[in-house]
PDB file of N, CA and C in Angstrom:
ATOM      1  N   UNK A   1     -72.213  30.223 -81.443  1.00  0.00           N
ATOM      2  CA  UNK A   1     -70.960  30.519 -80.787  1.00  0.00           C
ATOM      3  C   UNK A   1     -71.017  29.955 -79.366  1.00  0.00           C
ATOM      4  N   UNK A   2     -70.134  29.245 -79.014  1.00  0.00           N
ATOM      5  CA  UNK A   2     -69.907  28.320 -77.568  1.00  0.00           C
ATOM      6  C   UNK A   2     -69.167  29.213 -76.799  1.00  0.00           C
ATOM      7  N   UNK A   3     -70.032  30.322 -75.934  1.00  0.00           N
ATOM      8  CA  UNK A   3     -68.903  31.174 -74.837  1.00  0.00           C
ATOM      9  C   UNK A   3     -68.631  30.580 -73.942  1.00  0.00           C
ATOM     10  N   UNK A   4     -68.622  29.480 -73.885  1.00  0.00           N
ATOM     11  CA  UNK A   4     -67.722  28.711 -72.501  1.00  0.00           C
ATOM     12  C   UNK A   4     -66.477  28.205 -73.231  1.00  0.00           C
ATOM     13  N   UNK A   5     -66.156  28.283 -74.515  1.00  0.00           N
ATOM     14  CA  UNK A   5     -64.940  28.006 -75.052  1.00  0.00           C
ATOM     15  C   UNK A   5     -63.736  29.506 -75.386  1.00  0.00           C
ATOM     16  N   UNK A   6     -65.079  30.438 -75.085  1.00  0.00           N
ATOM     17  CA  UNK A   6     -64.370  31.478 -75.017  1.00  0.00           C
ATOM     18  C   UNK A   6     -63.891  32.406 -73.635  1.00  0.00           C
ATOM     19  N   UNK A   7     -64.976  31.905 -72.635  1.00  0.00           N
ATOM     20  CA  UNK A   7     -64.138  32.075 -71.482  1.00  0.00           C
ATOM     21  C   UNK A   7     -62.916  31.045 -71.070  1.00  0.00           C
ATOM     22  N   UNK A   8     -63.300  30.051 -71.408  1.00  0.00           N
ATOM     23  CA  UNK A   8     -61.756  29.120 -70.791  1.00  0.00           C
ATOM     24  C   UNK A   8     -60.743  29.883 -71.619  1.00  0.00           C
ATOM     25  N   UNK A   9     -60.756  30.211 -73.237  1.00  0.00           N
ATOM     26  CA  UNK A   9     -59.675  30.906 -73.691  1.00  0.00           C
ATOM     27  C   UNK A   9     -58.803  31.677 -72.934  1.00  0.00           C
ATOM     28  N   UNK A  10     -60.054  32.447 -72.499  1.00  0.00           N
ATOM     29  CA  UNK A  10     -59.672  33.666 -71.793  1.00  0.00           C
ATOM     30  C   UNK A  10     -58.522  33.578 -70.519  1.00  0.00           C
ATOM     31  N   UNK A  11     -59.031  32.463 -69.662  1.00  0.00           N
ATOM     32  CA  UNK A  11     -58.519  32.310 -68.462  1.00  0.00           C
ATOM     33  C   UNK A  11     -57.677  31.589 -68.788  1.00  0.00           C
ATOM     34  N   UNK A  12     -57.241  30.480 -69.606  1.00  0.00           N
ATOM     35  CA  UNK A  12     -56.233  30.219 -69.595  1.00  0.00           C
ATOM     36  C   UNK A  12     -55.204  31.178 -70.182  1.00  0.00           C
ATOM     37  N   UNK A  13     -55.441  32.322 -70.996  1.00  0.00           N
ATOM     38  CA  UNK A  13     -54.631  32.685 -71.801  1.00  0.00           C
ATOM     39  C   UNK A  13     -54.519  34.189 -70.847  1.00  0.00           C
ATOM     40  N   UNK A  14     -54.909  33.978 -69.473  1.00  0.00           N
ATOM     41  CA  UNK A  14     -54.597  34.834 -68.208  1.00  0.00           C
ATOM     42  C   UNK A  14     -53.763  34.294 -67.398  1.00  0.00           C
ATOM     43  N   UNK A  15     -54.025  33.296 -67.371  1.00  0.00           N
ATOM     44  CA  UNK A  15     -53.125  32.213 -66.826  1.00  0.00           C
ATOM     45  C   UNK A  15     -51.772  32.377 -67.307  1.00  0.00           C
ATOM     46  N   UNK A  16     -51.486  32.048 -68.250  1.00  0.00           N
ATOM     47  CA  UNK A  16     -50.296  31.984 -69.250  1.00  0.00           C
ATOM     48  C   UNK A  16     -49.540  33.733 -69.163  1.00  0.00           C
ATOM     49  N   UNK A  17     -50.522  34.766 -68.970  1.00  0.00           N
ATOM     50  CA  UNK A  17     -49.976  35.777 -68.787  1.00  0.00           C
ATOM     51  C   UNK A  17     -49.086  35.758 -67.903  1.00  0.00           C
ATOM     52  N   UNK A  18     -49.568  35.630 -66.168  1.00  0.00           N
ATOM     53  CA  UNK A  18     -49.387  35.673 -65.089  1.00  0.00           C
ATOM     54  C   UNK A  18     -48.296  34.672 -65.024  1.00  0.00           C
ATOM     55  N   UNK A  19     -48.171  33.713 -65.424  1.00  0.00           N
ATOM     56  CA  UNK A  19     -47.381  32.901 -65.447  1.00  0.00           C
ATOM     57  C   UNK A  19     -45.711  33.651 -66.206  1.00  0.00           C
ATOM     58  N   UNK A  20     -45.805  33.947 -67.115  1.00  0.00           N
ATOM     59  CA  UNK A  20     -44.379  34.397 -67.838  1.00  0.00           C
ATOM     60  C   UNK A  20     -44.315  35.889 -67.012  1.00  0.00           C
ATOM     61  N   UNK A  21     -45.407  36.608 -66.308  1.00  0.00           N
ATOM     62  CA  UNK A  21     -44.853  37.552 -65.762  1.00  0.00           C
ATOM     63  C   UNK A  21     -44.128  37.154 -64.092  1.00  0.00           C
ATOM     64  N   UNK A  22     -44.778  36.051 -63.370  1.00  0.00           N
ATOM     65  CA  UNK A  22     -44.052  35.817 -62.499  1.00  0.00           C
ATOM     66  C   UNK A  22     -42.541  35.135 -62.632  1.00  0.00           C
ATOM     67  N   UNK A  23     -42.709  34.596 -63.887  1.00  0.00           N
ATOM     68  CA  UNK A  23     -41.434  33.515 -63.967  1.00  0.00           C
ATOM     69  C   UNK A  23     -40.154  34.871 -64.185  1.00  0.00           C
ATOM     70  N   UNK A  24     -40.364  35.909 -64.110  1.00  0.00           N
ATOM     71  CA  UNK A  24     -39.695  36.948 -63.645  1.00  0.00           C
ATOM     72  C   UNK A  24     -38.801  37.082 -62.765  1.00  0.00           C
ATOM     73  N   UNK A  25     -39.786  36.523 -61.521  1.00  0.00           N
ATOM     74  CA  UNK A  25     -38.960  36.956 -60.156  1.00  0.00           C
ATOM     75  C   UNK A  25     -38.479  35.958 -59.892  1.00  0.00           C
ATOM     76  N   UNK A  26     -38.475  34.492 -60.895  1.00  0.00           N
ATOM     77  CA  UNK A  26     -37.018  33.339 -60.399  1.00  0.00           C
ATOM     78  C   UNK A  26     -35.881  33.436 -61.314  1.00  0.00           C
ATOM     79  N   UNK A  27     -35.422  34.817 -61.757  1.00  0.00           N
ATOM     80  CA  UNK A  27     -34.285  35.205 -62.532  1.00  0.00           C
ATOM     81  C   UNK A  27     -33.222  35.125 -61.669  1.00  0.00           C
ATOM     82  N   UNK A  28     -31.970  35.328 -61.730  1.00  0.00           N
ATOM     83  CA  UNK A  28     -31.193  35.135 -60.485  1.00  0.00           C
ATOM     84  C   UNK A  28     -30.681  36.580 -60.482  1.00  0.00           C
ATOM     85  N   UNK A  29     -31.083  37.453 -61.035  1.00  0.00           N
ATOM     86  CA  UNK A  29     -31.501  39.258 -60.654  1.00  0.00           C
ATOM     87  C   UNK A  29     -32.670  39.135 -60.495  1.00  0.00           C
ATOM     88  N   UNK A  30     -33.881  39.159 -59.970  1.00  0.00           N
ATOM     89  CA  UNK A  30     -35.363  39.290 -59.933  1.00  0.00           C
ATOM     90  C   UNK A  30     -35.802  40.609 -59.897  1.00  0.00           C
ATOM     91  N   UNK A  31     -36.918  40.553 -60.739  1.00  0.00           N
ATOM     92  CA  UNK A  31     -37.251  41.823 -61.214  1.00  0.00           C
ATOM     93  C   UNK A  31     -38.391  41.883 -59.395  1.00  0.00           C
ATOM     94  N   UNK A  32     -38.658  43.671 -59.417  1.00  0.00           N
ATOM     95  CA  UNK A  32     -39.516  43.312 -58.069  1.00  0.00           C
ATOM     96  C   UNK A  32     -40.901  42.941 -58.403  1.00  0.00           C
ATOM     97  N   UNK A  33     -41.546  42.134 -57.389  1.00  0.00           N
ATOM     98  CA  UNK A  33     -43.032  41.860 -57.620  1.00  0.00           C
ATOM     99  C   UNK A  33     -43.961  43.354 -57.992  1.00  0.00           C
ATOM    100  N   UNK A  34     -44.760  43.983 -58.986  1.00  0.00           N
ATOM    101  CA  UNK A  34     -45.263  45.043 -58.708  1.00  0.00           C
ATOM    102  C   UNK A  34     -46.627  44.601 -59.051  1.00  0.00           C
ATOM    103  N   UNK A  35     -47.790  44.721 -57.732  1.00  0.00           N
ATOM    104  CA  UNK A  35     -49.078  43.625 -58.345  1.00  0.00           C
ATOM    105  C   UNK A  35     -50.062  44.722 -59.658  1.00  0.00           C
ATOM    106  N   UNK A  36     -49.676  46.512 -59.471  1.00  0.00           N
ATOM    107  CA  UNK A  36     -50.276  46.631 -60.624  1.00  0.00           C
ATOM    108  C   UNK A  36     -49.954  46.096 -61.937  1.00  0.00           C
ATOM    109  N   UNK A  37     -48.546  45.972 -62.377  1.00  0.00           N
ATOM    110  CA  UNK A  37     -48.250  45.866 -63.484  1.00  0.00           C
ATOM    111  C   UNK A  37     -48.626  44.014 -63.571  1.00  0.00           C
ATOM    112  N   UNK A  38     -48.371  43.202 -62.424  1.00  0.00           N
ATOM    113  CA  UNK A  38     -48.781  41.773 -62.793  1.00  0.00           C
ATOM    114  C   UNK A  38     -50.641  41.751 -62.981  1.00  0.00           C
ATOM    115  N   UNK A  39     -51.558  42.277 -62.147  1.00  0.00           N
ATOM    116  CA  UNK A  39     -53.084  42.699 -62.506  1.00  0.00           C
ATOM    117  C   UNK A  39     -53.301  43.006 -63.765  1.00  0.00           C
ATOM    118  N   UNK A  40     -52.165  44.666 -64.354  1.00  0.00           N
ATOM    119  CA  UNK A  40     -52.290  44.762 -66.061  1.00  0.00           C
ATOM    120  C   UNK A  40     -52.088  43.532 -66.720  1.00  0.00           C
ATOM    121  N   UNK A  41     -50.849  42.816 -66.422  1.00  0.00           N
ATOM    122  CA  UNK A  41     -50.675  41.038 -67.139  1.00  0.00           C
ATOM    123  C   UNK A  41     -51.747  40.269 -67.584  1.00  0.00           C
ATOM    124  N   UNK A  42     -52.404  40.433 -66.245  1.00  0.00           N
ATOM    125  CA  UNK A  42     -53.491  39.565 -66.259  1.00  0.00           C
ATOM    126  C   UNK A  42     -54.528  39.711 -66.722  1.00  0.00           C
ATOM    127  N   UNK A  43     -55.156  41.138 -67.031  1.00  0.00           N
ATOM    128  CA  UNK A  43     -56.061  41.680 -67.552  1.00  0.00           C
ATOM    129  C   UNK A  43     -55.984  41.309 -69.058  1.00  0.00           C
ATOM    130  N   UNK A  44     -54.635  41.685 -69.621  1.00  0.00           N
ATOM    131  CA  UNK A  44     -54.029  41.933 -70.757  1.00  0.00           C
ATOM    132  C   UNK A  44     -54.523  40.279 -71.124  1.00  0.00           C
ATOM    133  N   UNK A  45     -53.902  39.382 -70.941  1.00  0.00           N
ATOM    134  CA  UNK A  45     -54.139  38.100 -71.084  1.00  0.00           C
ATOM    135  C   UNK A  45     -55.602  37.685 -71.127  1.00  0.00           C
ATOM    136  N   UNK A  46     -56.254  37.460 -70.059  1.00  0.00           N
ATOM    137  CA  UNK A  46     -57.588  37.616 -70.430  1.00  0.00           C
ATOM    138  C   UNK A  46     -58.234  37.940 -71.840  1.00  0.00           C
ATOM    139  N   UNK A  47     -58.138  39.477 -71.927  1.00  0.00           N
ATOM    140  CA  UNK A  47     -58.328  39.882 -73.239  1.00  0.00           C
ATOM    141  C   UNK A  47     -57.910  39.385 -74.467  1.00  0.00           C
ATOM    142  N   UNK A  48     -56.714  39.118 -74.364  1.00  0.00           N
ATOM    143  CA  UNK A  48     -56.257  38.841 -75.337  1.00  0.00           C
ATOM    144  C   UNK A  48     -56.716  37.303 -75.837  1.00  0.00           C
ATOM    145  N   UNK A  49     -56.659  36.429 -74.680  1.00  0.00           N
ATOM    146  CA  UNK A  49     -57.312  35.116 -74.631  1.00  0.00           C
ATOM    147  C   UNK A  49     -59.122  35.104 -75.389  1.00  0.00           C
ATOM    148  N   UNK A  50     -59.629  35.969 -75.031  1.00  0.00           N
ATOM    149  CA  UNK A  50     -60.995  36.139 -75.534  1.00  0.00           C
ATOM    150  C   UNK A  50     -61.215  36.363 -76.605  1.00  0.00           C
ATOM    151  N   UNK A  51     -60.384  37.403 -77.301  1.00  0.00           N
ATOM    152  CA  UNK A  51     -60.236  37.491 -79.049  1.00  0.00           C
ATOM    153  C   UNK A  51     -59.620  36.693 -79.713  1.00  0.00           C
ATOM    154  N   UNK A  52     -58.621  35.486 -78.862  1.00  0.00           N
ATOM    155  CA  UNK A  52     -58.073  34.461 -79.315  1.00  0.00           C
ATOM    156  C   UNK A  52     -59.303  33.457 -79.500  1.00  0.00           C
ATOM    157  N   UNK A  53     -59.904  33.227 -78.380  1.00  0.00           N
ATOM    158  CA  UNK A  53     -60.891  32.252 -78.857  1.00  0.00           C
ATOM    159  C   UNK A  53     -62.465  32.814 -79.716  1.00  0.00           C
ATOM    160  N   UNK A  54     -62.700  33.611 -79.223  1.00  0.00           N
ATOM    161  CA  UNK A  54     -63.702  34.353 -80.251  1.00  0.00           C
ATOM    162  C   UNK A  54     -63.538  34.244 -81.838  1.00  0.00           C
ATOM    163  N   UNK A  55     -61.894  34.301 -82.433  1.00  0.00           N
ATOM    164  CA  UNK A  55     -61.918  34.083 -83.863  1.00  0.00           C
ATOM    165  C   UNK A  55     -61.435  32.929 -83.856  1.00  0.00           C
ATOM    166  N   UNK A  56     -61.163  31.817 -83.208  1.00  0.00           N
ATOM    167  CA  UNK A  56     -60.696  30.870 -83.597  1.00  0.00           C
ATOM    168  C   UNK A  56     -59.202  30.471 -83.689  1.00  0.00           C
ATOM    169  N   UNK A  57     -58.353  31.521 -83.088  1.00  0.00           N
ATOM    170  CA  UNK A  57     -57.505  31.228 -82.944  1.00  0.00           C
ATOM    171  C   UNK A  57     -56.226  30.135 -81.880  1.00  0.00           C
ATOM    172  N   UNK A  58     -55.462  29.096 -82.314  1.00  0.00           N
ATOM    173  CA  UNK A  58     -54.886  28.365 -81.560  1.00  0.00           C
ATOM    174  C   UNK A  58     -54.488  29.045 -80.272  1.00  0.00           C
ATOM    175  N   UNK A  59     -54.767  28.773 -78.906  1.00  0.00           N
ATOM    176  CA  UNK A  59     -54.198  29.367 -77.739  1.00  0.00           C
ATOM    177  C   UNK A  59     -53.141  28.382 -77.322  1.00  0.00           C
ATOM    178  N   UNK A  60     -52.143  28.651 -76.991  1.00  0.00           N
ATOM    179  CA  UNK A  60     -50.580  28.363 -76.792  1.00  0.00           C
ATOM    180  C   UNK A  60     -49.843  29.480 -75.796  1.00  0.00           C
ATOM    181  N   UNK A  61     -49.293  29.069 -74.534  1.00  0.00           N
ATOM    182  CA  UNK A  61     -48.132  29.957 -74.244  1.00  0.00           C
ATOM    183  C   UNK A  61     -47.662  31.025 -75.173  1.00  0.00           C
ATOM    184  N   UNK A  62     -47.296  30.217 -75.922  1.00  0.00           N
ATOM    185  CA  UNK A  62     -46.456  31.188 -77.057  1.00  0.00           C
ATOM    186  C   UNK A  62     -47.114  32.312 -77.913  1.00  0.00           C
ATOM    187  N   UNK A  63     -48.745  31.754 -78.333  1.00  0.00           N
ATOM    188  CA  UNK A  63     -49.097  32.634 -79.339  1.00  0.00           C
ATOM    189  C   UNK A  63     -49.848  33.525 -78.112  1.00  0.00           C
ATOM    190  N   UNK A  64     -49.705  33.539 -77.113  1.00  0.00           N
ATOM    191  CA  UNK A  64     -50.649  34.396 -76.065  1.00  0.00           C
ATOM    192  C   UNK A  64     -49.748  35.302 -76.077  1.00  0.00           C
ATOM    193  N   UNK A  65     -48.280  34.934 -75.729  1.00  0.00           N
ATOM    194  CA  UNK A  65     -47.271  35.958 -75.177  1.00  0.00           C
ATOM    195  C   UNK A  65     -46.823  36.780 -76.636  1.00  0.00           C
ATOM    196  N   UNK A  66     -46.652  36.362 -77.656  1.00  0.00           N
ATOM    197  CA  UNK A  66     -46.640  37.245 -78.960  1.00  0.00           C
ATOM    198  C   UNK A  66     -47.931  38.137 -79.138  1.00  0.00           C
ATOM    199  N   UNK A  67     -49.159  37.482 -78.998  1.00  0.00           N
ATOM    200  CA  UNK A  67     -50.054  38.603 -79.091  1.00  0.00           C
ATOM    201  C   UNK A  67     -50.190  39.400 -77.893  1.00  0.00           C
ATOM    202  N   UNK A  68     -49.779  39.370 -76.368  1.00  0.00           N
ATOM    203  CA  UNK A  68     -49.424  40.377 -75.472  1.00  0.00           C
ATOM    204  C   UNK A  68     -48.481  41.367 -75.958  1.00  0.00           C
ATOM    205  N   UNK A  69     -47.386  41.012 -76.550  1.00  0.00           N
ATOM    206  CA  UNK A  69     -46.144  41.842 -76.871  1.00  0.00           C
ATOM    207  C   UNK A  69     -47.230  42.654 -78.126  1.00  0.00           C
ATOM    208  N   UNK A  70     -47.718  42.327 -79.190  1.00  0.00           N
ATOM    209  CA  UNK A  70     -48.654  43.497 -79.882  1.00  0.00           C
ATOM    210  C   UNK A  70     -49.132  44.010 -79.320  1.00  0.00           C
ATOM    211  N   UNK A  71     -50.030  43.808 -78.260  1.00  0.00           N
ATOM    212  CA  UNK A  71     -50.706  45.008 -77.379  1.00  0.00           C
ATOM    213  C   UNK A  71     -50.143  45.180 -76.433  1.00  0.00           C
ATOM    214  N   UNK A  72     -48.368  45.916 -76.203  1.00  0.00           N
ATOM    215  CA  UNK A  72     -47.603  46.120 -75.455  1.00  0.00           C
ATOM    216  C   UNK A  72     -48.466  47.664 -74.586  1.00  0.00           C
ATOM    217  N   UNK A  73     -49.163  48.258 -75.541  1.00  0.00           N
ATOM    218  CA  UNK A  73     -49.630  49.578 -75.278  1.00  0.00           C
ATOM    219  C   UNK A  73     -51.078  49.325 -74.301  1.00  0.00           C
ATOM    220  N   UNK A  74     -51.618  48.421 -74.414  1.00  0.00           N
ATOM    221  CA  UNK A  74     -52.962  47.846 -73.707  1.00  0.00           C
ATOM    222  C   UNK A  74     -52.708  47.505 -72.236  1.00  0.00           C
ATOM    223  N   UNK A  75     -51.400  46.983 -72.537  1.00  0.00           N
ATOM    224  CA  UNK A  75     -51.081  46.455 -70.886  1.00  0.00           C
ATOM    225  C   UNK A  75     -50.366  47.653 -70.256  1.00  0.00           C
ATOM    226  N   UNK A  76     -49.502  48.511 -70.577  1.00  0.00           N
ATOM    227  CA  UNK A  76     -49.255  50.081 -69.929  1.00  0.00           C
ATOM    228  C   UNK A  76     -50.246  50.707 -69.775  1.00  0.00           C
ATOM    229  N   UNK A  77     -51.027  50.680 -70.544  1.00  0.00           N
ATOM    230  CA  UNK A  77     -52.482  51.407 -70.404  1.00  0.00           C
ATOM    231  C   UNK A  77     -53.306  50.853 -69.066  1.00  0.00           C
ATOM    232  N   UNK A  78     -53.625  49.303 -69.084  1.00  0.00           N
ATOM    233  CA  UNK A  78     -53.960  48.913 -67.844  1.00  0.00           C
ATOM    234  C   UNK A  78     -53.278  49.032 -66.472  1.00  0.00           C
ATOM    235  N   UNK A  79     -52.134  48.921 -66.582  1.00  0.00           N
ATOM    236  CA  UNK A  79     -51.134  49.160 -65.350  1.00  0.00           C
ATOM    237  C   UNK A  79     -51.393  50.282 -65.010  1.00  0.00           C
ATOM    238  N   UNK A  80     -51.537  51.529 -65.690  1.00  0.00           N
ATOM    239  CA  UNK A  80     -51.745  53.042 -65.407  1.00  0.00           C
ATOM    240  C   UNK A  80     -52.866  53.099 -64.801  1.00  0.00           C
ATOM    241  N   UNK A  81     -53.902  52.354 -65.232  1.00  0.00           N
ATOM    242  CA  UNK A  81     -55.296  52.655 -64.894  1.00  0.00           C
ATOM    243  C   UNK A  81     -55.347  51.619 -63.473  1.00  0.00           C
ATOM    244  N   UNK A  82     -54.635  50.126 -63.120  1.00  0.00           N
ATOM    245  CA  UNK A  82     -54.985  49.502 -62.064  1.00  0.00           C
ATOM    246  C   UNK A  82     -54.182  50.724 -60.724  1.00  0.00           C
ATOM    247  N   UNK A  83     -52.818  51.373 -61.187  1.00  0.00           N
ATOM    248  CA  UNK A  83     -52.477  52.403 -60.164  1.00  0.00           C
ATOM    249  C   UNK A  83     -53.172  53.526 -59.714  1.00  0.00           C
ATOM    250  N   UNK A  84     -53.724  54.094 -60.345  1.00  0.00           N
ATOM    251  CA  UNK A  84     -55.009  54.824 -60.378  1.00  0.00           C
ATOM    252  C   UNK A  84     -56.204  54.520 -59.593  1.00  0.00           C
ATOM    253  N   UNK A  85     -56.477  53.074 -59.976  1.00  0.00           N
ATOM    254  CA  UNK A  85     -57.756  53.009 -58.956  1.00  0.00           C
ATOM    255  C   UNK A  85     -57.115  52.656 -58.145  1.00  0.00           C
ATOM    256  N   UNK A  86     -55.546  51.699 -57.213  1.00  0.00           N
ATOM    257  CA  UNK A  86     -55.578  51.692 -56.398  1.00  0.00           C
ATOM    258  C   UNK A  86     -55.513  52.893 -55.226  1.00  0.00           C
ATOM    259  N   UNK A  87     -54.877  54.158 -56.154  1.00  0.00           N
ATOM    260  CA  UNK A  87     -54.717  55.541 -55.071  1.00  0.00           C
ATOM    261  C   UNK A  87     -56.208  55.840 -55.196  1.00  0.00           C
ATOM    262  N   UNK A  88     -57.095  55.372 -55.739  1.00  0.00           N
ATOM    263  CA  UNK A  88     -57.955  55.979 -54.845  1.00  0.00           C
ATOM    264  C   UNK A  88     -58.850  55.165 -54.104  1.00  0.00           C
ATOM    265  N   UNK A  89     -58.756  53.973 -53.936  1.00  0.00           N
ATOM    266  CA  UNK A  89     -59.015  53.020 -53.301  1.00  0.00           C
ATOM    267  C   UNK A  89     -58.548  53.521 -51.839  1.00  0.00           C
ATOM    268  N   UNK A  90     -57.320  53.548 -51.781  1.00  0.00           N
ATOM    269  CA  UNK A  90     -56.426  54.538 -50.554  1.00  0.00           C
ATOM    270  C   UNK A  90     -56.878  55.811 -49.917  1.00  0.00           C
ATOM    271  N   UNK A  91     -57.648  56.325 -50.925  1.00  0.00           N
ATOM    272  CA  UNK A  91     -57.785  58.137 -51.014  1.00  0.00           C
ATOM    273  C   UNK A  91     -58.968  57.768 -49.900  1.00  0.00           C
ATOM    274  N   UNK A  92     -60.285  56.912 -50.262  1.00  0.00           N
ATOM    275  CA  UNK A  92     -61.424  56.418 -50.204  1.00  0.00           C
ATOM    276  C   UNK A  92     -61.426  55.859 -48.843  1.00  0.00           C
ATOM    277  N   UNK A  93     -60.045  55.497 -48.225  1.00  0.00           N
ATOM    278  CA  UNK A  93     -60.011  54.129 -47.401  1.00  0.00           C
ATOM    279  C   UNK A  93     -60.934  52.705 -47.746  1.00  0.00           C
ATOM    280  N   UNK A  94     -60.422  51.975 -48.803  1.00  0.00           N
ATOM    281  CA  UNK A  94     -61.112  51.247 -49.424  1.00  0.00           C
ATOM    282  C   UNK A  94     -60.301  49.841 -48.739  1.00  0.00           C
ATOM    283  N   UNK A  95     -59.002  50.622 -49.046  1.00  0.00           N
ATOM    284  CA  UNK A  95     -57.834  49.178 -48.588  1.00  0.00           C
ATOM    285  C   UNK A  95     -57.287  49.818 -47.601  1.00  0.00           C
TER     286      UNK A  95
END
Protein backbone atom coordinates (compact mmCIF):
# COMPACT_ATOMS: atom_id res chain seq x y z
CA UNK A 1 0.00 0.00 0.00
CA UNK A 2 1.57 3.51 -1.24
CA UNK A 3 0.50 6.06 1.75
CA UNK A 4 1.74 8.91 -0.06
CA UNK A 5 -1.09 8.23 -2.56
CA UNK A 6 -3.22 8.20 0.24
CA UNK A 7 -2.26 11.27 1.84
CA UNK A 8 -2.37 13.38 -1.39
CA UNK A 9 -6.03 11.79 -1.58
CA UNK A 10 -6.61 13.13 1.43
CA UNK A 11 -5.49 16.70 0.91
CA UNK A 12 -6.69 17.12 -2.13
CA UNK A 13 -10.02 15.81 -1.32
CA UNK A 14 -9.65 18.67 1.71
CA UNK A 15 -8.94 20.87 -0.66
CA UNK A 16 -11.99 20.27 -2.72
CA UNK A 17 -13.91 20.45 0.59
CA UNK A 18 -12.81 23.92 1.50
CA UNK A 19 -13.15 24.92 -1.78
CA UNK A 20 -17.17 24.26 -2.40
CA UNK A 21 -17.51 25.47 1.19
CA UNK A 22 -15.95 28.84 0.46
CA UNK A 23 -17.44 29.16 -3.00
CA UNK A 24 -20.34 29.98 -0.58
CA UNK A 25 -19.49 33.33 0.30
CA UNK A 26 -19.32 34.48 -3.64
CA UNK A 27 -23.21 33.87 -3.76
CA UNK A 28 -24.73 37.21 -4.31
CA UNK A 29 -26.58 36.49 -0.68
CA UNK A 30 -23.32 35.13 1.04
CA UNK A 31 -23.62 32.81 3.52
CA UNK A 32 -21.33 34.19 6.70
CA UNK A 33 -17.72 32.92 6.91
CA UNK A 34 -18.00 30.52 10.15
CA UNK A 35 -14.21 29.02 10.48
CA UNK A 36 -15.68 26.16 12.79
CA UNK A 37 -18.03 24.84 10.42
CA UNK A 38 -15.34 25.57 7.31
CA UNK A 39 -12.35 23.52 9.82
CA UNK A 40 -15.42 20.68 10.14
CA UNK A 41 -15.28 20.97 5.95
CA UNK A 42 -12.03 20.42 6.03
CA UNK A 43 -11.60 17.79 8.40
CA UNK A 44 -14.59 16.07 6.80
CA UNK A 45 -12.76 16.12 3.42
CA UNK A 46 -9.60 14.96 4.51
CA UNK A 47 -11.28 11.96 5.83
CA UNK A 48 -13.22 11.34 3.46
CA UNK A 49 -10.29 11.77 0.86
CA UNK A 50 -8.31 9.02 2.84
CA UNK A 51 -10.99 6.27 2.57
CA UNK A 52 -11.28 7.46 -0.96
CA UNK A 53 -7.84 6.63 -1.66
CA UNK A 54 -7.26 3.79 0.76
CA UNK A 55 -9.97 1.64 -1.33
CA UNK A 56 -9.24 2.82 -4.48
CA UNK A 57 -11.61 4.98 -5.16
CA UNK A 58 -11.67 7.79 -8.17
CA UNK A 59 -11.14 11.30 -6.31
CA UNK A 60 -13.06 14.06 -8.23
CA UNK A 61 -14.70 17.32 -6.94
CA UNK A 62 -17.73 15.66 -7.42
CA UNK A 63 -17.33 12.21 -5.93
CA UNK A 64 -15.66 14.04 -2.74
CA UNK A 65 -18.68 16.36 -2.37
CA UNK A 66 -21.33 13.33 -2.73
CA UNK A 67 -19.41 11.33 -0.31
CA UNK A 68 -19.30 14.56 2.17
CA UNK A 69 -23.11 14.90 1.75
CA UNK A 70 -23.21 10.88 3.14
CA UNK A 71 -21.35 11.81 6.04
CA UNK A 72 -23.51 14.93 6.47
CA UNK A 73 -23.56 13.70 10.28
CA UNK A 74 -19.51 13.51 10.56
CA UNK A 75 -19.13 17.02 9.57
CA UNK A 76 -21.93 18.40 12.34
CA UNK A 77 -20.28 16.21 14.54
CA UNK A 78 -16.88 17.89 13.78
CA UNK A 79 -18.17 21.44 13.75
CA UNK A 80 -19.62 20.68 17.32
CA UNK A 81 -16.49 19.34 18.49
CA UNK A 82 -14.04 22.23 16.58
CA UNK A 83 -16.62 24.85 18.77
CA UNK A 84 -15.94 23.12 21.75
CA UNK A 85 -12.35 23.11 21.68
CA UNK A 86 -12.35 26.54 20.56
CA UNK A 87 -14.36 27.73 24.00
CA UNK A 88 -11.99 26.22 25.68
CA UNK A 89 -9.09 27.29 24.02
CA UNK A 90 -10.72 30.81 25.26
CA UNK A 91 -11.62 29.36 28.74
CA UNK A 92 -7.64 28.36 28.89
CA UNK A 93 -6.48 31.70 27.29
CA UNK A 94 -5.04 29.71 24.55
CA UNK A 95 -6.21 32.31 21.80
Amino acid sequence: MNYMVILKGGVVAATYALVSYSQKALKEEPEDWDNAKAFATLLAGLFVGLLMAATGDPISQETVLVQIGAYGGLTAFLETFAKIGRRLLKKWDVL
